[in-house]
PDB file of N, CA and C in Angstrom:
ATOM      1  N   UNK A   1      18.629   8.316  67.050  1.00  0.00           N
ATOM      2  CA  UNK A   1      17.497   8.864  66.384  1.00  0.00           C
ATOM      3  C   UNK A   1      17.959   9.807  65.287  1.00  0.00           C
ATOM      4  N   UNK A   2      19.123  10.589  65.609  1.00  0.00           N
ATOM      5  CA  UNK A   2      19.596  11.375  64.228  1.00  0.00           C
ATOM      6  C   UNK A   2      20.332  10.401  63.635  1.00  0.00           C
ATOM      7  N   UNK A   3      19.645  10.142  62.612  1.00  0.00           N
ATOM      8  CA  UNK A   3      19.903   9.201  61.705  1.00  0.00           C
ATOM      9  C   UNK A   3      20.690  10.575  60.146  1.00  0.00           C
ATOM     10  N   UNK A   4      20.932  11.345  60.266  1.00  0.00           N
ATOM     11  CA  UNK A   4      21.198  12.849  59.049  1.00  0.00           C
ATOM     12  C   UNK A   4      22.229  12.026  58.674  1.00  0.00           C
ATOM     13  N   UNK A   5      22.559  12.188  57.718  1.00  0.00           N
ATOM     14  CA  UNK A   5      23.915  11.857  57.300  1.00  0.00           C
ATOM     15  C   UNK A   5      24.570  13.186  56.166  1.00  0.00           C
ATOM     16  N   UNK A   6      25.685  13.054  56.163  1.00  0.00           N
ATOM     17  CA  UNK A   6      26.096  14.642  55.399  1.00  0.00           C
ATOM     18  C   UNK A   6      26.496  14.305  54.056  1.00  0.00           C
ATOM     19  N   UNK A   7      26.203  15.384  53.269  1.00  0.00           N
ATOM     20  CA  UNK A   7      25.510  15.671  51.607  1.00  0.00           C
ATOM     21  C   UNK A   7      26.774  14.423  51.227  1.00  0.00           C
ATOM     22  N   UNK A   8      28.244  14.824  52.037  1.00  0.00           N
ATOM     23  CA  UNK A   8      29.160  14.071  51.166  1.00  0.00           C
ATOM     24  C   UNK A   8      28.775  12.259  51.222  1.00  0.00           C
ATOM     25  N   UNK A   9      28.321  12.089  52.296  1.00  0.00           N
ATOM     26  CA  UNK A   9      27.947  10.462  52.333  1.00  0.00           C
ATOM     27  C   UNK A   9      26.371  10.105  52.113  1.00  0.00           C
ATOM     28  N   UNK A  10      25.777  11.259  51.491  1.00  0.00           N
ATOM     29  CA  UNK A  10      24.630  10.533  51.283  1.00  0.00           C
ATOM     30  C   UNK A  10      24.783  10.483  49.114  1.00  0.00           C
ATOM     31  N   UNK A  11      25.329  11.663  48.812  1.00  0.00           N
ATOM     32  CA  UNK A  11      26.500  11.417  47.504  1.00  0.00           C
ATOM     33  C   UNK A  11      26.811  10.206  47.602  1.00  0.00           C
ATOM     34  N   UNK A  12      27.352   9.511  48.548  1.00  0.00           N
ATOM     35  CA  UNK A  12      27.967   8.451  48.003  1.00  0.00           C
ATOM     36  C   UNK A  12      27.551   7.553  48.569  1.00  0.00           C
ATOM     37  N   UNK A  13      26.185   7.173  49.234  1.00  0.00           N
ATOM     38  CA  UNK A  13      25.290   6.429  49.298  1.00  0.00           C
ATOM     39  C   UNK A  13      24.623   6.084  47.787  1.00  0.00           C
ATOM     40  N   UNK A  14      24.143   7.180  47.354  1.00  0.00           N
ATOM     41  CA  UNK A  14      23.368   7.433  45.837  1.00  0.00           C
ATOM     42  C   UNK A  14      24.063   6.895  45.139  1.00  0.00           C
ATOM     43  N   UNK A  15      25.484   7.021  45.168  1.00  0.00           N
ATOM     44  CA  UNK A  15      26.732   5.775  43.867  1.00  0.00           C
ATOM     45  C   UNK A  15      26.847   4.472  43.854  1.00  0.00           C
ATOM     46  N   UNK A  16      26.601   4.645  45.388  1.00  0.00           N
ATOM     47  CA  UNK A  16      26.883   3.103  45.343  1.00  0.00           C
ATOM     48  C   UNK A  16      26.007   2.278  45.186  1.00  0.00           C
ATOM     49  N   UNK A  17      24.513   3.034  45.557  1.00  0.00           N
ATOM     50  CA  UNK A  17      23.302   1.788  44.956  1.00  0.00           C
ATOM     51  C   UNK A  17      23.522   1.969  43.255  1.00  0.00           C
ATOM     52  N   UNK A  18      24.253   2.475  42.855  1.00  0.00           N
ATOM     53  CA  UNK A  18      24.210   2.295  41.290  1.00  0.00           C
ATOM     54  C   UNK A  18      25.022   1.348  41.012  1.00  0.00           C
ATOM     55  N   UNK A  19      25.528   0.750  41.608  1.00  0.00           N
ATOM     56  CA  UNK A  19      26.856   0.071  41.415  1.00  0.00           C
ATOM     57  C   UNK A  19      26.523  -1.591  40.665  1.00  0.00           C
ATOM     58  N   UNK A  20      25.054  -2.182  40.785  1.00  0.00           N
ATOM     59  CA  UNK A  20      24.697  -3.219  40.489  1.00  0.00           C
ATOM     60  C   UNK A  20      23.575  -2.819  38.987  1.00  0.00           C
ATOM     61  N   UNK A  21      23.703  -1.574  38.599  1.00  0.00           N
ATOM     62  CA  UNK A  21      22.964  -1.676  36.994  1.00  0.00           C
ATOM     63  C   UNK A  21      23.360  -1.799  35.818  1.00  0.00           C
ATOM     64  N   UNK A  22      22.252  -2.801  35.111  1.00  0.00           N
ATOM     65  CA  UNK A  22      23.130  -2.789  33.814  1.00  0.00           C
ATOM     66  C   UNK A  22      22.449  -2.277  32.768  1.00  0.00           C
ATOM     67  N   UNK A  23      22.750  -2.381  31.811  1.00  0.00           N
ATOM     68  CA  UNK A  23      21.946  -1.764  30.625  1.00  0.00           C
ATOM     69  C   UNK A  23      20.864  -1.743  29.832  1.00  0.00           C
ATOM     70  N   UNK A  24      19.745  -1.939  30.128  1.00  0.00           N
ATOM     71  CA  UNK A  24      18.416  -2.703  29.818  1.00  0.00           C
ATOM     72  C   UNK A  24      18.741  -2.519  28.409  1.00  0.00           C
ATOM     73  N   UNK A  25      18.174  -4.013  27.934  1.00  0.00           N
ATOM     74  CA  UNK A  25      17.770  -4.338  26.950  1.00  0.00           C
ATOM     75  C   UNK A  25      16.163  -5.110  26.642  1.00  0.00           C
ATOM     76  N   UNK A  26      16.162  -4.303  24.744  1.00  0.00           N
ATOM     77  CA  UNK A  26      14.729  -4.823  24.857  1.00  0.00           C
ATOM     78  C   UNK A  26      14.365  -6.372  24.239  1.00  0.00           C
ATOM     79  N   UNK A  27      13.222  -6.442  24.425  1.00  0.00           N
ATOM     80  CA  UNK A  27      12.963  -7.514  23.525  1.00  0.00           C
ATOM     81  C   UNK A  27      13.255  -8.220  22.180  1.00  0.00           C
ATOM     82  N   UNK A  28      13.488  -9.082  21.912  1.00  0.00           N
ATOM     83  CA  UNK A  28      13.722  -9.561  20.626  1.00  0.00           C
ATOM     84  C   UNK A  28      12.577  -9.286  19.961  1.00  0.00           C
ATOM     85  N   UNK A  29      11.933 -10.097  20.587  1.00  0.00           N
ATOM     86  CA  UNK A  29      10.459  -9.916  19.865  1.00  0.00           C
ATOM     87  C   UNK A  29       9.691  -8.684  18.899  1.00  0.00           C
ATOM     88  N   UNK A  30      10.162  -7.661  19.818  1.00  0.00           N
ATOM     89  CA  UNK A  30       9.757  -6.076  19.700  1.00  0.00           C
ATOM     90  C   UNK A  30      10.878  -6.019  18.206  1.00  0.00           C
ATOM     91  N   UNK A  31      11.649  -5.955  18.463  1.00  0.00           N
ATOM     92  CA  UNK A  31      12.699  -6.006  17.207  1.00  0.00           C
ATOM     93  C   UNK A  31      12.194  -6.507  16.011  1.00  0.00           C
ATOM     94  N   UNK A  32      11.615  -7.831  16.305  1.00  0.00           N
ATOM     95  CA  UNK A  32      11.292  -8.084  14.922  1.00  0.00           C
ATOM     96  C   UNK A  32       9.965  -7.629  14.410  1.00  0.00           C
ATOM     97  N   UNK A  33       9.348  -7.373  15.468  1.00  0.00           N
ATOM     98  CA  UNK A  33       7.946  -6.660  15.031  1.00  0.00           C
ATOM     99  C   UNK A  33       8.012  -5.412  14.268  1.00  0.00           C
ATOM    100  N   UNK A  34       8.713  -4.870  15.043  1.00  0.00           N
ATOM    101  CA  UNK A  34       8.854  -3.490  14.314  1.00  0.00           C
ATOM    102  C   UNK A  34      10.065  -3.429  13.008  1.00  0.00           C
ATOM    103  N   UNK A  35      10.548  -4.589  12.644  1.00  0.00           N
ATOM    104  CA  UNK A  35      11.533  -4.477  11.357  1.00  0.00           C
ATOM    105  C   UNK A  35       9.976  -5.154  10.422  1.00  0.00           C
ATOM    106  N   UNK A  36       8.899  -5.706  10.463  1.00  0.00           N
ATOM    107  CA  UNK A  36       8.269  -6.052   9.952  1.00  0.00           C
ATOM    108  C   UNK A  36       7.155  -5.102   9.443  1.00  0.00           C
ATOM    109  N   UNK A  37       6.674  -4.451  10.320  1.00  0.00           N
ATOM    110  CA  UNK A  37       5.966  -3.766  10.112  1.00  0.00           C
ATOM    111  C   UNK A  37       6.764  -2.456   9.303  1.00  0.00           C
ATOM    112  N   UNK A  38       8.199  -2.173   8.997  1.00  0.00           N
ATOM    113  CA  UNK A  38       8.682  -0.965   8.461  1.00  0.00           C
ATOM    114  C   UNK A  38       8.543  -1.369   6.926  1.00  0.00           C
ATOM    115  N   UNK A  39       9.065  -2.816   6.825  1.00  0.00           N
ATOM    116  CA  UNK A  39       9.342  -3.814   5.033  1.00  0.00           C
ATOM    117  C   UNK A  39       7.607  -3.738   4.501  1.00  0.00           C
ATOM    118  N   UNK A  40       6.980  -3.582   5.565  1.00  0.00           N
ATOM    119  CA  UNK A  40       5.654  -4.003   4.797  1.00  0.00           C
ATOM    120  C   UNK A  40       5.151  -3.076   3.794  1.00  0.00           C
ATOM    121  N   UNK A  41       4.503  -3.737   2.580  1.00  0.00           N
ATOM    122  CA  UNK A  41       4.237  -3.107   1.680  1.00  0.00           C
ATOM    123  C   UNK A  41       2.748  -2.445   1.791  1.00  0.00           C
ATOM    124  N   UNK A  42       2.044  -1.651   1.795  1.00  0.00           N
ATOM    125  CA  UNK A  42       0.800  -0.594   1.980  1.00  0.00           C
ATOM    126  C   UNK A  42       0.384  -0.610   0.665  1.00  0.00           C
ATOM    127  N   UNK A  43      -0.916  -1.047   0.878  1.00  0.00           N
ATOM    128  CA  UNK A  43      -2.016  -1.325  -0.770  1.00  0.00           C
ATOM    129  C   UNK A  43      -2.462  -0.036   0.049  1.00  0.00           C
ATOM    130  N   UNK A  44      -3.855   0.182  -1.595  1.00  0.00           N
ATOM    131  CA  UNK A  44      -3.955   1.373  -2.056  1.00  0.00           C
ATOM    132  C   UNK A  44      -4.921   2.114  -0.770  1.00  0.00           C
ATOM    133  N   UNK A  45      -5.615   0.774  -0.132  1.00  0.00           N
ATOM    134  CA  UNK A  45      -6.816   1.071   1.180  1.00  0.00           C
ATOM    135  C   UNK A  45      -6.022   1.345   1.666  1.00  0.00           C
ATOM    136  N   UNK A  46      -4.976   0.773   2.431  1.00  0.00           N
ATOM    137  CA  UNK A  46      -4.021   1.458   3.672  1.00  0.00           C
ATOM    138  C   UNK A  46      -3.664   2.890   3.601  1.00  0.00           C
ATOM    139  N   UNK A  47      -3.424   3.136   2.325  1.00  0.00           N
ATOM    140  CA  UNK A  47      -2.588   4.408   1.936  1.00  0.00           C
ATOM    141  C   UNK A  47      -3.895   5.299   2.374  1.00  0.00           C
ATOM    142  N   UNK A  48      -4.886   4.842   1.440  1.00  0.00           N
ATOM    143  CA  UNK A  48      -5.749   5.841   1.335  1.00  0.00           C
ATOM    144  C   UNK A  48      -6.228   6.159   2.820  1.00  0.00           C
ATOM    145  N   UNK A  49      -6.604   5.155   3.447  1.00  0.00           N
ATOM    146  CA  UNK A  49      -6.633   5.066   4.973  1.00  0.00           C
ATOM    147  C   UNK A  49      -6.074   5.753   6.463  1.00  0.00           C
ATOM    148  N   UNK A  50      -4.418   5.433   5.906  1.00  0.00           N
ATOM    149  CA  UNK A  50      -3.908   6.474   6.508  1.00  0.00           C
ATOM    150  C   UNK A  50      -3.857   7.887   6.322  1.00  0.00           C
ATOM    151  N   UNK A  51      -3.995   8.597   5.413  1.00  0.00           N
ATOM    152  CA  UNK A  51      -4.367   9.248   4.730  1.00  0.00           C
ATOM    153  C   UNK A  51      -5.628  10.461   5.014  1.00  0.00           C
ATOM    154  N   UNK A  52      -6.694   9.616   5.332  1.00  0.00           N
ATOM    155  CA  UNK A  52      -7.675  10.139   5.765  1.00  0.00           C
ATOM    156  C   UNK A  52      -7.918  10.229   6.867  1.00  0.00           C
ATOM    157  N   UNK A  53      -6.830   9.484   7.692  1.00  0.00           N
ATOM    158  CA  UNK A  53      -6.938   9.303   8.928  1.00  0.00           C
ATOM    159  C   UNK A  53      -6.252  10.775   9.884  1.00  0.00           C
ATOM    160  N   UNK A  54      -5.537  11.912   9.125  1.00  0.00           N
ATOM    161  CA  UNK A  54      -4.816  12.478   9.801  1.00  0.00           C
ATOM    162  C   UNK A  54      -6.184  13.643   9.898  1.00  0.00           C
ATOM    163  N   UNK A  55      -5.958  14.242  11.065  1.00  0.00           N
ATOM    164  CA  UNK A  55      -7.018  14.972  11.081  1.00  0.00           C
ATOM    165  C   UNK A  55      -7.192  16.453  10.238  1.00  0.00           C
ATOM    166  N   UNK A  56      -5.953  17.295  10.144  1.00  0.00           N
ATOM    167  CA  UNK A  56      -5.785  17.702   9.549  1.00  0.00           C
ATOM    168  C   UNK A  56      -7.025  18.160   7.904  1.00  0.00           C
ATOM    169  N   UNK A  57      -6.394  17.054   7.826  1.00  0.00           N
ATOM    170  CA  UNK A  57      -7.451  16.506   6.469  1.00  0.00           C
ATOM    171  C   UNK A  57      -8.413  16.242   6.179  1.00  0.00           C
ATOM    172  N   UNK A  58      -8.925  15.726   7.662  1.00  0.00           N
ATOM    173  CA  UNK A  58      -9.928  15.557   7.275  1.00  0.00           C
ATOM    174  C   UNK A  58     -11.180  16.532   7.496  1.00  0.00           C
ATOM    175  N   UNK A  59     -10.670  17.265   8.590  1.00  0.00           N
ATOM    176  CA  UNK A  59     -11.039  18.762   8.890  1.00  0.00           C
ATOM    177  C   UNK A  59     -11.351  19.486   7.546  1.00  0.00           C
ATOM    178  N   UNK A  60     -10.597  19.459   6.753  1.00  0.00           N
ATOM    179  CA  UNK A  60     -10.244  20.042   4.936  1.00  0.00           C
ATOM    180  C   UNK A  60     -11.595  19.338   4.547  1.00  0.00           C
ATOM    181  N   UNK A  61     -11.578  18.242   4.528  1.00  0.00           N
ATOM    182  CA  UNK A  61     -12.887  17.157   3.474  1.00  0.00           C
ATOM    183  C   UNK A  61     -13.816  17.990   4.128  1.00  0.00           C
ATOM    184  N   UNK A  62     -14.445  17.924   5.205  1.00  0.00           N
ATOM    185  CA  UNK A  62     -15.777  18.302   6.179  1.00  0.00           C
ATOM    186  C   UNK A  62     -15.973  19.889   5.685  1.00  0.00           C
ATOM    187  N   UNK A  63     -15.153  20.398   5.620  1.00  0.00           N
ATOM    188  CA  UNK A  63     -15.077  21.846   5.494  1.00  0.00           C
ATOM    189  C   UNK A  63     -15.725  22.200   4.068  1.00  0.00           C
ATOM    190  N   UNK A  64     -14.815  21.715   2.848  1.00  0.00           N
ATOM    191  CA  UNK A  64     -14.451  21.298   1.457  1.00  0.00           C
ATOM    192  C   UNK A  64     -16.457  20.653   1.303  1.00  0.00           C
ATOM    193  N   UNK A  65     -16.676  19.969   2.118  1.00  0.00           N
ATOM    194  CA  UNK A  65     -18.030  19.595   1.845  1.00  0.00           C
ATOM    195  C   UNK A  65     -19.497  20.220   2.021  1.00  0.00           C
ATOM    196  N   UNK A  66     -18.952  20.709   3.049  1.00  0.00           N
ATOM    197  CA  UNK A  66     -20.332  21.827   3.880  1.00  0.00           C
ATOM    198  C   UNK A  66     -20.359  22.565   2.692  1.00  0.00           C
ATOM    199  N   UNK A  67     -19.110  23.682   2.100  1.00  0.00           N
ATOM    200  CA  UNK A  67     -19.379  24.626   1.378  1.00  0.00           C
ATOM    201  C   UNK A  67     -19.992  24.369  -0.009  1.00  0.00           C
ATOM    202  N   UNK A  68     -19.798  23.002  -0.328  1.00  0.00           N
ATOM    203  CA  UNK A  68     -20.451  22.373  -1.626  1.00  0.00           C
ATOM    204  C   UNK A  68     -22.010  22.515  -1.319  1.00  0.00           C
ATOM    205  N   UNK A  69     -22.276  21.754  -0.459  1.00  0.00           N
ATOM    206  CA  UNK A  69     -23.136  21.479  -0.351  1.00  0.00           C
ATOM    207  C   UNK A  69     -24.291  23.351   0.260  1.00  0.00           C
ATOM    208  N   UNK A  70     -23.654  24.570   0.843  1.00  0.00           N
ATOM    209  CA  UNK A  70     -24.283  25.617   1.177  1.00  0.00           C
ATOM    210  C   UNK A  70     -23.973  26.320  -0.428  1.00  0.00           C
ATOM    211  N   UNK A  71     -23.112  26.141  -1.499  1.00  0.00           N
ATOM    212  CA  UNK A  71     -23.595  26.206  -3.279  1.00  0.00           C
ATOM    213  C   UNK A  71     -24.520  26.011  -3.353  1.00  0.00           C
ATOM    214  N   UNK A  72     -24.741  24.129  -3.362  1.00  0.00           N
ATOM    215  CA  UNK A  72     -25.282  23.966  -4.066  1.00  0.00           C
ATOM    216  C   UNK A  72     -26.996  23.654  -3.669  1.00  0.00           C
ATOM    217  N   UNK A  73     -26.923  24.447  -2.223  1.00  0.00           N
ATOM    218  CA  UNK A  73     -28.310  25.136  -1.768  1.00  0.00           C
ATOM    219  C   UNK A  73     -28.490  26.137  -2.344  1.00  0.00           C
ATOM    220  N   UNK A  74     -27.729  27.437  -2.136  1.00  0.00           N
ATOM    221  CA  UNK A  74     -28.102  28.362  -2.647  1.00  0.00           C
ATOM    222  C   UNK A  74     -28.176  28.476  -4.167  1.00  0.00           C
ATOM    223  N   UNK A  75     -27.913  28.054  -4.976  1.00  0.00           N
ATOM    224  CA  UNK A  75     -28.228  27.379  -6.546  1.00  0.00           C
ATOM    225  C   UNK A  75     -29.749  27.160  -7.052  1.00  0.00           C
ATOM    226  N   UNK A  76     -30.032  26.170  -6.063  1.00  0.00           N
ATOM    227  CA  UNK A  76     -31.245  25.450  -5.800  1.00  0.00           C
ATOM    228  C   UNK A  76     -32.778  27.143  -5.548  1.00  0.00           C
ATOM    229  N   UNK A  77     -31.846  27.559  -4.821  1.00  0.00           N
ATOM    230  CA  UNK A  77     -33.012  28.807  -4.274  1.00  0.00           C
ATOM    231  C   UNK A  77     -32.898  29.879  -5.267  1.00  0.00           C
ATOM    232  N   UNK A  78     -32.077  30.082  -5.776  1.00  0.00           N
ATOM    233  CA  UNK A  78     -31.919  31.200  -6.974  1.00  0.00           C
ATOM    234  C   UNK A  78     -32.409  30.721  -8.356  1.00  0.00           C
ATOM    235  N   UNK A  79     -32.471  29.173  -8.302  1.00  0.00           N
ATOM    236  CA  UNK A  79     -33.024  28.160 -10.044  1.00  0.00           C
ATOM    237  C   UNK A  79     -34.894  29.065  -9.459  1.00  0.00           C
ATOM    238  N   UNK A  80     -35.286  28.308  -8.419  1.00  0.00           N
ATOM    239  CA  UNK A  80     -36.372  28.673  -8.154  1.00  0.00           C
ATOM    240  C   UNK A  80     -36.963  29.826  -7.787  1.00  0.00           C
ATOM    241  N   UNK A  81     -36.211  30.857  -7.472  1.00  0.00           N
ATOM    242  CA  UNK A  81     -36.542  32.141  -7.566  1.00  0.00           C
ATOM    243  C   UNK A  81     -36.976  32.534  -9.414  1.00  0.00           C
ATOM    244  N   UNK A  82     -35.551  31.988 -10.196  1.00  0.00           N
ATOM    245  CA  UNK A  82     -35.981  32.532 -11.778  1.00  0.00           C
ATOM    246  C   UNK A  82     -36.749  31.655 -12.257  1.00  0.00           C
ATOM    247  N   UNK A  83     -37.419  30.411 -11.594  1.00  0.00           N
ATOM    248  CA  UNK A  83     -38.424  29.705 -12.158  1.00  0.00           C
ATOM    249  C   UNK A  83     -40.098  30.390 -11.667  1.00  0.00           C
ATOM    250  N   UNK A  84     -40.286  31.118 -10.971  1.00  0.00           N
ATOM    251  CA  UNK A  84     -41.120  31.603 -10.779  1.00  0.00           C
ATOM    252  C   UNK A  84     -41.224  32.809 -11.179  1.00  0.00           C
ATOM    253  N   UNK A  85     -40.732  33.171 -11.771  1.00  0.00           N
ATOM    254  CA  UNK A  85     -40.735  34.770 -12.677  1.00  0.00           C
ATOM    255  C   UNK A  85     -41.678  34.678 -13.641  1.00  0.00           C
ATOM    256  N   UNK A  86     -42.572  35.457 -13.980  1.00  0.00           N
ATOM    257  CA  UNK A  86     -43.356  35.695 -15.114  1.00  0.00           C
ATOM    258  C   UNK A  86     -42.876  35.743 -15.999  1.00  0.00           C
ATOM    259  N   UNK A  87     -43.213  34.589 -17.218  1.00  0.00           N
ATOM    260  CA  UNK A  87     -42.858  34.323 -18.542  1.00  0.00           C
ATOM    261  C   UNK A  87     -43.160  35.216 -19.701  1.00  0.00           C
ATOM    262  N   UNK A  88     -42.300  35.812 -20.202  1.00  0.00           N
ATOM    263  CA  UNK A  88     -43.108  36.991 -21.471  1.00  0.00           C
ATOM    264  C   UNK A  88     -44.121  35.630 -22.157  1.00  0.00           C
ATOM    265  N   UNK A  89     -44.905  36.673 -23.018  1.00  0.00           N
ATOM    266  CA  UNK A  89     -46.075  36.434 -23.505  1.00  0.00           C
ATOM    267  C   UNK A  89     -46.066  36.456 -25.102  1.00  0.00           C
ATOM    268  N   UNK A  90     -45.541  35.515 -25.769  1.00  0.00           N
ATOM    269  CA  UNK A  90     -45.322  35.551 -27.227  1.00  0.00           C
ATOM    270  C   UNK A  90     -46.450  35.189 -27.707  1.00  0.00           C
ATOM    271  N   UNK A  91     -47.287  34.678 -27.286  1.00  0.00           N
ATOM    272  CA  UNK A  91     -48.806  33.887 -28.139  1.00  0.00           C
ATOM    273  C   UNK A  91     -49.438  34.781 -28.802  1.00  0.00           C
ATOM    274  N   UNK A  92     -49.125  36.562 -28.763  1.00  0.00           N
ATOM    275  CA  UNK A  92     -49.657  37.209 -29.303  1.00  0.00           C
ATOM    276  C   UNK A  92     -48.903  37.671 -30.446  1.00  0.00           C
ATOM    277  N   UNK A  93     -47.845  37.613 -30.423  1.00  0.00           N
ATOM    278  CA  UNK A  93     -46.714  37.124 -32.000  1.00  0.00           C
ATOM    279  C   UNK A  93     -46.843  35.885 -32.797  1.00  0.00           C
ATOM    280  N   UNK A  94     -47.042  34.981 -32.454  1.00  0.00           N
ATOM    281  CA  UNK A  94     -47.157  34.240 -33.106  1.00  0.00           C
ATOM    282  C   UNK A  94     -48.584  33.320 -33.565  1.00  0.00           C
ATOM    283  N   UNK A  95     -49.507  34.377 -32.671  1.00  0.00           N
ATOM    284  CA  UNK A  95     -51.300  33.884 -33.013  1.00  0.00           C
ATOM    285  C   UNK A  95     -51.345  34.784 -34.255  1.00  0.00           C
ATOM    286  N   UNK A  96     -51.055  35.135 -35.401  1.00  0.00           N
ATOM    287  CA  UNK A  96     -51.337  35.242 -36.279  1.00  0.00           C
ATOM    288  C   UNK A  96     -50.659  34.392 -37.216  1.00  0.00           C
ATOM    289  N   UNK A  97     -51.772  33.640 -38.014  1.00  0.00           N
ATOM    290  CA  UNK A  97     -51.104  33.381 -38.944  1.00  0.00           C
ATOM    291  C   UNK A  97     -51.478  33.451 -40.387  1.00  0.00           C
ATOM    292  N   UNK A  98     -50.566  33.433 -41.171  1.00  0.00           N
ATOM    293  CA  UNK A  98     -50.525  34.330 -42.672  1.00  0.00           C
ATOM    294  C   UNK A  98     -51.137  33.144 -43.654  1.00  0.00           C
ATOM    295  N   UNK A  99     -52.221  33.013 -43.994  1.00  0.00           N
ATOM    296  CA  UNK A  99     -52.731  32.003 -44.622  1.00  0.00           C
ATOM    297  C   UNK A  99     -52.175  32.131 -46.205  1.00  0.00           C
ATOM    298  N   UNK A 100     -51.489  33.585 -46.589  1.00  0.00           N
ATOM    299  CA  UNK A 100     -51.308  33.686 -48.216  1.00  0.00           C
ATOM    300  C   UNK A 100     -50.701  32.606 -48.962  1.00  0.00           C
ATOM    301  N   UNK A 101     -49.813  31.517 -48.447  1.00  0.00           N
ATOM    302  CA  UNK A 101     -49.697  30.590 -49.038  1.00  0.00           C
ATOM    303  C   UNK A 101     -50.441  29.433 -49.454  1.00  0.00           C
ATOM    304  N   UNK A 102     -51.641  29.400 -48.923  1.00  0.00           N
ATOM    305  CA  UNK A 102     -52.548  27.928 -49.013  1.00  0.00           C
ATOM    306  C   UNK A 102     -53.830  28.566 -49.576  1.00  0.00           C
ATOM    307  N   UNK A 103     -53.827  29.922 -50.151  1.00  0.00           N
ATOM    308  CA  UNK A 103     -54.764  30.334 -51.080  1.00  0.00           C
ATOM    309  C   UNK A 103     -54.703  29.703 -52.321  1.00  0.00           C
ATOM    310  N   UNK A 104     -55.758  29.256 -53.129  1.00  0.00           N
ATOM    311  CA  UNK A 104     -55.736  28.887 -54.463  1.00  0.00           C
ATOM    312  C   UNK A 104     -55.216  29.530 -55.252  1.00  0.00           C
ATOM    313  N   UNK A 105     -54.651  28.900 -56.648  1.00  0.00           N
ATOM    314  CA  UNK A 105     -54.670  30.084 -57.294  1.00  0.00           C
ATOM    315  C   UNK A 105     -55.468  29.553 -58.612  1.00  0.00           C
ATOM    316  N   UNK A 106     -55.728  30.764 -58.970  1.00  0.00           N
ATOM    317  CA  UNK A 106     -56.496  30.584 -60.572  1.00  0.00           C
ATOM    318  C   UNK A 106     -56.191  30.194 -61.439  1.00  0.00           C
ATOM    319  N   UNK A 107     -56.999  29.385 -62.420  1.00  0.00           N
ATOM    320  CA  UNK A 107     -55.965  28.160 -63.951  1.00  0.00           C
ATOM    321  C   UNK A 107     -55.647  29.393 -64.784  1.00  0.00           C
ATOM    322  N   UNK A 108     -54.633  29.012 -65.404  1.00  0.00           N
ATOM    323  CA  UNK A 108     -54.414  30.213 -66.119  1.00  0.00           C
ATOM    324  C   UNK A 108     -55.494  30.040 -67.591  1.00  0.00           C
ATOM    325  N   UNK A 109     -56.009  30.861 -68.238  1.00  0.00           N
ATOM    326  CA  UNK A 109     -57.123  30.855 -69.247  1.00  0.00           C
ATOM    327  C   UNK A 109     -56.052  31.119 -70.443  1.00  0.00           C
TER     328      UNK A 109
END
């Protein structure tokens, strides 16, 4: 039933199941996939794609946008604040008018 065995032979229990490994290797397949996908050339969508894809960034756009857009509210509320302002009153400058030019004048005698 005491099955214990001591540190030095269970050491060298542990070696010796190593004794049948070899060196994993991977796929071919995987190899060429991934030499393919490194040569490949990236148009302008991909780029842009990846690109937008990092979050980073895109955190920046969302951010970059809200504040445009809380401008170009408050813009909006300040146009219409000075659009409702009382307009001076020129009609009383320029309701006169000087008829001395379209008076006749007399033949000379």
């Amino acid at each position: 039933m005491n099955n214990r065995l001591s540190p030095a032979e269970q050491i060298e229990a542990t070696l010796n199941s190593l004794d049948g490994i070899e060196r994993a290797a991977a796929n071919p397949f995987l190899y060429t996939r991934v030499q393919a996908k490194l040569m490949a050339q990236l148009g302008p969508w991909e780029k842009a794609a990846r690109l937008l894809s990092k979050p980073a960034l895109a955190i920046c756009i969302v951010i970059l946008a809200m504040a445009t857009n809380l401008v170009v509210v408050s813009a909006q509320k300040n146009a219409k604040a000075v659009a409702t302002a009382p307009e001076p009153d020129f009609s009383s400058e320029f309701a006169t008018v000087n008829y001395a030019f379209a008076e006749p004048t007399k033949p000379a005698k």
